[in-house]
C-alpha atoms as a PDB file:
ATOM      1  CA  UNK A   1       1.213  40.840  43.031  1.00  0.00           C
ATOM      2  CA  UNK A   2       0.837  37.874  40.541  1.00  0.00           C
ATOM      3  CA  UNK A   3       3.922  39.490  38.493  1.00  0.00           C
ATOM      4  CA  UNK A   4       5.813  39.505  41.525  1.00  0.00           C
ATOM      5  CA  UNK A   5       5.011  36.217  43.109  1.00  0.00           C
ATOM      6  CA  UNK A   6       5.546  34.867  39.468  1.00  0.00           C
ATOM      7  CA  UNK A   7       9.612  36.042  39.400  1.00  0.00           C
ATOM      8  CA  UNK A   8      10.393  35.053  42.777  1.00  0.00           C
ATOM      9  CA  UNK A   9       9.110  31.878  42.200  1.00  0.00           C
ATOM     10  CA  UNK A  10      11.521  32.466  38.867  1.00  0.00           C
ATOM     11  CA  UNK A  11      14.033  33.529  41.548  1.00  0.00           C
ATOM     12  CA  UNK A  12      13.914  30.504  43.283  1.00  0.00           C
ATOM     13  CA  UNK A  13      13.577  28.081  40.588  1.00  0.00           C
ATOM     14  CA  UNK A  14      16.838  29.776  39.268  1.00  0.00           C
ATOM     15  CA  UNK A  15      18.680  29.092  42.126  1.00  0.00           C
ATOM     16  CA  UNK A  16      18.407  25.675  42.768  1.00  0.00           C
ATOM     17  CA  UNK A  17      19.754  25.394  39.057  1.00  0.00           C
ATOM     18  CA  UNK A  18      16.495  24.215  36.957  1.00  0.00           C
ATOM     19  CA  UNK A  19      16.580  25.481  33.549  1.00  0.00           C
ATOM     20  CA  UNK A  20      13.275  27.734  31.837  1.00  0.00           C
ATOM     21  CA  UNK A  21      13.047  29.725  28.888  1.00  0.00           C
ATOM     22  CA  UNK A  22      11.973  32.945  31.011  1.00  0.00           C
ATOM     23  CA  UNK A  23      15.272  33.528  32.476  1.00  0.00           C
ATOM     24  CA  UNK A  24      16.915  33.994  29.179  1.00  0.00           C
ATOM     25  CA  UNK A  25      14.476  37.457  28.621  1.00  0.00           C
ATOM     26  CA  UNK A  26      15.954  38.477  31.659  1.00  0.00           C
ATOM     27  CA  UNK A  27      18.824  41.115  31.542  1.00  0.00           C
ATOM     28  CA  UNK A  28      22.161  40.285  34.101  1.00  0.00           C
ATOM     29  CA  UNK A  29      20.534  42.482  36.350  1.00  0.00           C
ATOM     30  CA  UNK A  30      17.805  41.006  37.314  1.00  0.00           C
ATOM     31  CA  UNK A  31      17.239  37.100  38.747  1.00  0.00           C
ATOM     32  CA  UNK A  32      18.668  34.848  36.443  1.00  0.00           C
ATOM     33  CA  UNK A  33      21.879  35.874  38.091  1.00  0.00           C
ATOM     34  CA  UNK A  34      21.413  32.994  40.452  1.00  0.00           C
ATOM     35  CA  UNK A  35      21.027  32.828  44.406  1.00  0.00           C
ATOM     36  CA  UNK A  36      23.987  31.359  46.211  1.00  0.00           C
ATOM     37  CA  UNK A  37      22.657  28.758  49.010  1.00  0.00           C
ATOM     38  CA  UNK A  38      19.576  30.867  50.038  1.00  0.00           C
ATOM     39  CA  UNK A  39      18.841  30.711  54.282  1.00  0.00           C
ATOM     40  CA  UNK A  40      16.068  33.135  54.532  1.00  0.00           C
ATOM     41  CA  UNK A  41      13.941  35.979  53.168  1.00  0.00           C
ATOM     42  CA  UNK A  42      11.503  39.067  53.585  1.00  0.00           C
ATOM     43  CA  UNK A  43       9.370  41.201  51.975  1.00  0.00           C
ATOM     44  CA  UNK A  44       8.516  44.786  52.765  1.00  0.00           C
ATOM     45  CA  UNK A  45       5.610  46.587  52.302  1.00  0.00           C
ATOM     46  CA  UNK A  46       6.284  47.312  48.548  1.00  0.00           C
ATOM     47  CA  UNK A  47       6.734  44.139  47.775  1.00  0.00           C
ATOM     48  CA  UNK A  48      10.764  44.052  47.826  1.00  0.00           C
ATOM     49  CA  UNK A  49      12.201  40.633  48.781  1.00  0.00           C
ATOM     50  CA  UNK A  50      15.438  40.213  50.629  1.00  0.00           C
ATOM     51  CA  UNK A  51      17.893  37.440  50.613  1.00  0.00           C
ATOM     52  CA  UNK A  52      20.681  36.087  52.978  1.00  0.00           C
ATOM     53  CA  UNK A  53      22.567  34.109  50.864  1.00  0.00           C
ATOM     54  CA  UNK A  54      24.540  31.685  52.788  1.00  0.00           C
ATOM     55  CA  UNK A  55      26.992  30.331  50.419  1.00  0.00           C
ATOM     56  CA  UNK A  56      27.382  33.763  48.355  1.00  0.00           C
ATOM     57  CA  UNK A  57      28.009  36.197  52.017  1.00  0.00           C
ATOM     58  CA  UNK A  58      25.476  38.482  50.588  1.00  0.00           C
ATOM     59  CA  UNK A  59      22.122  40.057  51.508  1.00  0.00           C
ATOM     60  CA  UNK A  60      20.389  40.300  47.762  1.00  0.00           C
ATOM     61  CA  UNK A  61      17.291  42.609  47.395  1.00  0.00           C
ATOM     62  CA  UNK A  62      14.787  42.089  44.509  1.00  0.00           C
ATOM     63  CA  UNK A  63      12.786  44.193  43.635  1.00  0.00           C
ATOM     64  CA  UNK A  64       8.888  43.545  42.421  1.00  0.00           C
ATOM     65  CA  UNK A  65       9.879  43.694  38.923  1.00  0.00           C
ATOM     66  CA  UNK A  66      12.437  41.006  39.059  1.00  0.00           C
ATOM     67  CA  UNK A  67      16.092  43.555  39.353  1.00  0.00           C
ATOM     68  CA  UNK A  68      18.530  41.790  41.654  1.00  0.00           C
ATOM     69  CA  UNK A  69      21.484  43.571  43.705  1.00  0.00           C
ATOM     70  CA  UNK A  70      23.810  43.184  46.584  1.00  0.00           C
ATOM     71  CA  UNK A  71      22.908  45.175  49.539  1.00  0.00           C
ATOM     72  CA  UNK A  72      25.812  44.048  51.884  1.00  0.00           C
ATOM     73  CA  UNK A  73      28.132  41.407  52.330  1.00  0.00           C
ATOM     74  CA  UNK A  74      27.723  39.535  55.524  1.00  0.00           C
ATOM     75  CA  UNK A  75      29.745  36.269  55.300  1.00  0.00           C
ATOM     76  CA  UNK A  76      27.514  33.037  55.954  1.00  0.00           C
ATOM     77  CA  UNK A  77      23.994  35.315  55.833  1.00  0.00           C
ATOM     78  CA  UNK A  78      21.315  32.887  57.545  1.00  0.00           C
ATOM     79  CA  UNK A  79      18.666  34.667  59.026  1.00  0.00           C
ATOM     80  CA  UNK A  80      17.133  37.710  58.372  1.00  0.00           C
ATOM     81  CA  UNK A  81      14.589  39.947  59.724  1.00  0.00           C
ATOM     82  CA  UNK A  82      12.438  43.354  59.112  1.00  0.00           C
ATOM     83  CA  UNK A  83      12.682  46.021  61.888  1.00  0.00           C
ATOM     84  CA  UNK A  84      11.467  49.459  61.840  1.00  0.00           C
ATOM     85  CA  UNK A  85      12.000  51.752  59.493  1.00  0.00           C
ATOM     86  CA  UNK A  86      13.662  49.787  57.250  1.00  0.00           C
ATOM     87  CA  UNK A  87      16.509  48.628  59.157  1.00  0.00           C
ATOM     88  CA  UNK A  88      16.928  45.177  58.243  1.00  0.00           C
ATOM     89  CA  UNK A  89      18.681  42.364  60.810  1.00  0.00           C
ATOM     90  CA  UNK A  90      20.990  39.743  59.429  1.00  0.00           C
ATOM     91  CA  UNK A  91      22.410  36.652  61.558  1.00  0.00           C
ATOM     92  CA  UNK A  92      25.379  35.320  60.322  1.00  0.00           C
ATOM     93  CA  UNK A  93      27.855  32.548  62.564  1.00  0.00           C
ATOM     94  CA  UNK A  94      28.321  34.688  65.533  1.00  0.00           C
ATOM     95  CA  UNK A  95      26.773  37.977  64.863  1.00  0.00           C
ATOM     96  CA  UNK A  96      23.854  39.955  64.190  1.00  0.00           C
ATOM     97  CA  UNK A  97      24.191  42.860  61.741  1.00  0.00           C
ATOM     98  CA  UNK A  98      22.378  45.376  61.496  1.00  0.00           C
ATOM     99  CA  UNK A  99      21.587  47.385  58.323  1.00  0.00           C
ATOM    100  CA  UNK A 100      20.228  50.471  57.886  1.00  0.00           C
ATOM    101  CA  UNK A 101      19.073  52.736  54.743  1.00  0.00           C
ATOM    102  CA  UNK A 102      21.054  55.686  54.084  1.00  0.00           C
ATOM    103  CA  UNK A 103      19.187  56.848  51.085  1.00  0.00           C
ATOM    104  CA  UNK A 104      19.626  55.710  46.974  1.00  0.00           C
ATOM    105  CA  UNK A 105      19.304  52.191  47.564  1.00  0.00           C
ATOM    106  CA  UNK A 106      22.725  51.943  50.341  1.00  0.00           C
ATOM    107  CA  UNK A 107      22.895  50.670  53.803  1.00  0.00           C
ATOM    108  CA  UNK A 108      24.955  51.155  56.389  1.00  0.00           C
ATOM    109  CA  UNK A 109      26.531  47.925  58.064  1.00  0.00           C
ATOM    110  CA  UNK A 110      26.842  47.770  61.505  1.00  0.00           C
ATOM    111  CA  UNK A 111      27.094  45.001  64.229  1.00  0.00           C
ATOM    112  CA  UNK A 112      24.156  44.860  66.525  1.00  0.00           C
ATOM    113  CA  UNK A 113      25.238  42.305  69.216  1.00  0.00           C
ATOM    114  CA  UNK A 114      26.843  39.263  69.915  1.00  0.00           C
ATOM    115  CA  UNK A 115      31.147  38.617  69.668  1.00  0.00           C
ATOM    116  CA  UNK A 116      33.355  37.643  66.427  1.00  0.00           C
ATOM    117  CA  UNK A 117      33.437  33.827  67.960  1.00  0.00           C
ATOM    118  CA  UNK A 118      30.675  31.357  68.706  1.00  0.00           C
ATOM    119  CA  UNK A 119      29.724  30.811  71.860  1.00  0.00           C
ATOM    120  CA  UNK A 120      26.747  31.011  74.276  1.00  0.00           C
ATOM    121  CA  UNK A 121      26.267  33.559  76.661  1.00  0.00           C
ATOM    122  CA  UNK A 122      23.678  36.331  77.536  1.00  0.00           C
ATOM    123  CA  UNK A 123      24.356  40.040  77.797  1.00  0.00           C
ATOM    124  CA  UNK A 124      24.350  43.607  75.838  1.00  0.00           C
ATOM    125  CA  UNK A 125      26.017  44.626  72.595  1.00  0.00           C
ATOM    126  CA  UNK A 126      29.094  41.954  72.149  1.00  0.00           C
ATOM    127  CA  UNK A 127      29.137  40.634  75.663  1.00  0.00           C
ATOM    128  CA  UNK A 128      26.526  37.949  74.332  1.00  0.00           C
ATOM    129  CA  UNK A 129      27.600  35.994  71.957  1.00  0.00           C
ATOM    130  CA  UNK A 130      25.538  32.971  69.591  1.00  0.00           C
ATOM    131  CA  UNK A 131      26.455  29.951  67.921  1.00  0.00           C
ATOM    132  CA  UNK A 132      24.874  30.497  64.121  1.00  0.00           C
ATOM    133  CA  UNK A 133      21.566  32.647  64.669  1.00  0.00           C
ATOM    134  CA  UNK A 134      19.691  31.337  61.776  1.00  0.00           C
ATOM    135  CA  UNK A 135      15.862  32.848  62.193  1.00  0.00           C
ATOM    136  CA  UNK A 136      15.099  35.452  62.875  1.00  0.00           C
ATOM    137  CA  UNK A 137      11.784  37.520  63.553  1.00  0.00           C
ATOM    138  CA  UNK A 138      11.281  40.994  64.758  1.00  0.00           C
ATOM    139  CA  UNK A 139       7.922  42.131  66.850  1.00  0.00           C
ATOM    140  CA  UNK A 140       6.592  45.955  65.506  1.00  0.00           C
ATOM    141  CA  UNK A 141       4.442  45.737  68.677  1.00  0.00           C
ATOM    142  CA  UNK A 142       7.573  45.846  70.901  1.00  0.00           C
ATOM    143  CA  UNK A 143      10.328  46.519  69.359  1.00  0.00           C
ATOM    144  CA  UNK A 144      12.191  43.678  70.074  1.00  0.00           C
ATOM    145  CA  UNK A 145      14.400  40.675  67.461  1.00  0.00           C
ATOM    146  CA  UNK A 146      13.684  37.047  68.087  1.00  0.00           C
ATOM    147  CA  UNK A 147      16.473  34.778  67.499  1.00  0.00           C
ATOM    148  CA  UNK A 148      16.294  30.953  66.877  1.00  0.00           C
ATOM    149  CA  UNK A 149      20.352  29.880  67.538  1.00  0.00           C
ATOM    150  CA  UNK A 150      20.456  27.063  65.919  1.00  0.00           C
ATOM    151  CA  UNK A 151      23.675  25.315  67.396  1.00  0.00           C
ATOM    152  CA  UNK A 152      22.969  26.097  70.968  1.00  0.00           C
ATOM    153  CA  UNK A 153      19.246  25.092  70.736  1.00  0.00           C
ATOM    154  CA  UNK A 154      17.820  28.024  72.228  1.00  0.00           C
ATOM    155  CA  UNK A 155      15.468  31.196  71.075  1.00  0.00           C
ATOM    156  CA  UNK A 156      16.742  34.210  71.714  1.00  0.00           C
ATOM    157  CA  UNK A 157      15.181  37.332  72.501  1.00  0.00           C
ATOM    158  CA  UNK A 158      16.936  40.951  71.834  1.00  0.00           C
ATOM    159  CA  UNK A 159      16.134  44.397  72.894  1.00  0.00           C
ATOM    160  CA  UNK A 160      16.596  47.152  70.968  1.00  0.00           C
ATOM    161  CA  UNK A 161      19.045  48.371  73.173  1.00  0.00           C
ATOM    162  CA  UNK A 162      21.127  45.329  72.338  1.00  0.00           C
ATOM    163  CA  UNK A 163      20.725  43.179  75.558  1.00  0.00           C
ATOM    164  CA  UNK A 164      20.262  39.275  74.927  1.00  0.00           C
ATOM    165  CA  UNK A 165      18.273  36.744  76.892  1.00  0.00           C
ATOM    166  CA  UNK A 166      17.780  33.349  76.576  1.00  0.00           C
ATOM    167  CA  UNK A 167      13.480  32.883  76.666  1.00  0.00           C
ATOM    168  CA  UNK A 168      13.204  29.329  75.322  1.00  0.00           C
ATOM    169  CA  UNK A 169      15.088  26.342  75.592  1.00  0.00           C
ATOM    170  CA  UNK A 170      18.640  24.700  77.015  1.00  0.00           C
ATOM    171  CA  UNK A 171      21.880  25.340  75.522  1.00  0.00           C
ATOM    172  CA  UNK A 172      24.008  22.533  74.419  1.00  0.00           C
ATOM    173  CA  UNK A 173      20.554  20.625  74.546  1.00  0.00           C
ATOM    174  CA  UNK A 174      19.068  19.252  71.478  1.00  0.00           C
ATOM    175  CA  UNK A 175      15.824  17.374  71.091  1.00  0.00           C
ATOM    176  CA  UNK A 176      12.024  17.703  71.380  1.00  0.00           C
ATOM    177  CA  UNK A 177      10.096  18.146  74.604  1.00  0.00           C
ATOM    178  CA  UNK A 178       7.563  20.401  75.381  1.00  0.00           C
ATOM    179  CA  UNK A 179       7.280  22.499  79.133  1.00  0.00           C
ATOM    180  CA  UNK A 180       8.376  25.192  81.204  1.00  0.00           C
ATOM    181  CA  UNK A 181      10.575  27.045  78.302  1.00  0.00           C
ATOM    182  CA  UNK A 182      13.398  27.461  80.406  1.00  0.00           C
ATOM    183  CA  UNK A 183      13.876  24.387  82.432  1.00  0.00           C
ATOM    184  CA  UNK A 184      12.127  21.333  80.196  1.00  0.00           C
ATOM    185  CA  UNK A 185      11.518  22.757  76.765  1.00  0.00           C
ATOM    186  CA  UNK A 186      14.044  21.382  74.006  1.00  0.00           C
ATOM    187  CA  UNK A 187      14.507  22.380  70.188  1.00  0.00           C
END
């Protein structure tokens, strides 16, 4: 795990553009390709670490021994999550994506809910909608995504049949105040 922890911290020290000699014994393939604007990561239980990668519209996986690629391309990738299985849950502007292994290293790419605008509203599949879900965290215990959207100020909880409902704060209001986390609580 010290290898590993070592390169990411490589990984990250790369892409906020600081220079070290280690990067040039890297090959193109690996992390001294860069990150683009990173928003968020995970690791799986192998020790893989995923990207979203804001500014590049990618989801980057690297592996333990320092290999880089492009899983998908999810424009503005902000928050990302684990689910079961390997699926792995992207938030991008409007959307949550939903990735899932297909075998050899590929995905496939699928929305999961909300609509192809910002917005607020609760519901199932694309009938909800978010304004930039950037966090997000998914519960093994019940199957359900937890989603922190950012511009309306709220947290977000999603089923894994697809239906969205509001369990923490106000949209359209922004601040700090702690109580009931529907009617007083503010982000």
């Amino acid at each position: 795990m010290k290898k590993y922890f070592t390169k990411w911290s490589m990984a990250i020290a790369l892409g906020l553009g600081l220079s070290t000699n280690l990067a040039a014994s890297w090959s193109s393939t690996t992390i001294d390709s860069g990150l683009n604007d990173p928003r968020d990561s995970i690791s799986d239980s192998v020790g893989n670490v995923y990207e979203a990668l804001y500014g590049g519209g990618t989801v980057r996986k690297v592996t333990p021994d320092g290999v880089a690629s492009d899983i998908a391309f999810i424009s503005n990738a902000s928050g990302i999550a684990l689910g079961t299985a390997g699926v792995i849950y992207v938030g991008d502007d409007s959307q949550i994506t939903q990735l899932t292994p297909i075998g050899g290293g590929s995905y496939s790419s699928s929305i999961f809910v909300g609509s192809t605008t910002q917005g607020y509203a609760n519901g199932t599949g694309s009938a909800a909608s978010f304004n930039h879900p950037s966090r997000l965290a998914f519960s093994q215990t019940t199957g359900n995504l937890y989603v922190f959207d950012r511009n309306n100020s709220v947290i977000r909880k999603v089923t894994s049949g697809g239906v969205v409902s509001t369990i923490a704060g106000q949209a359209g209001s922004t601040g700090s105040a702690d109580g009931d986390a529907l009617t007083v609580a503010l982000f």
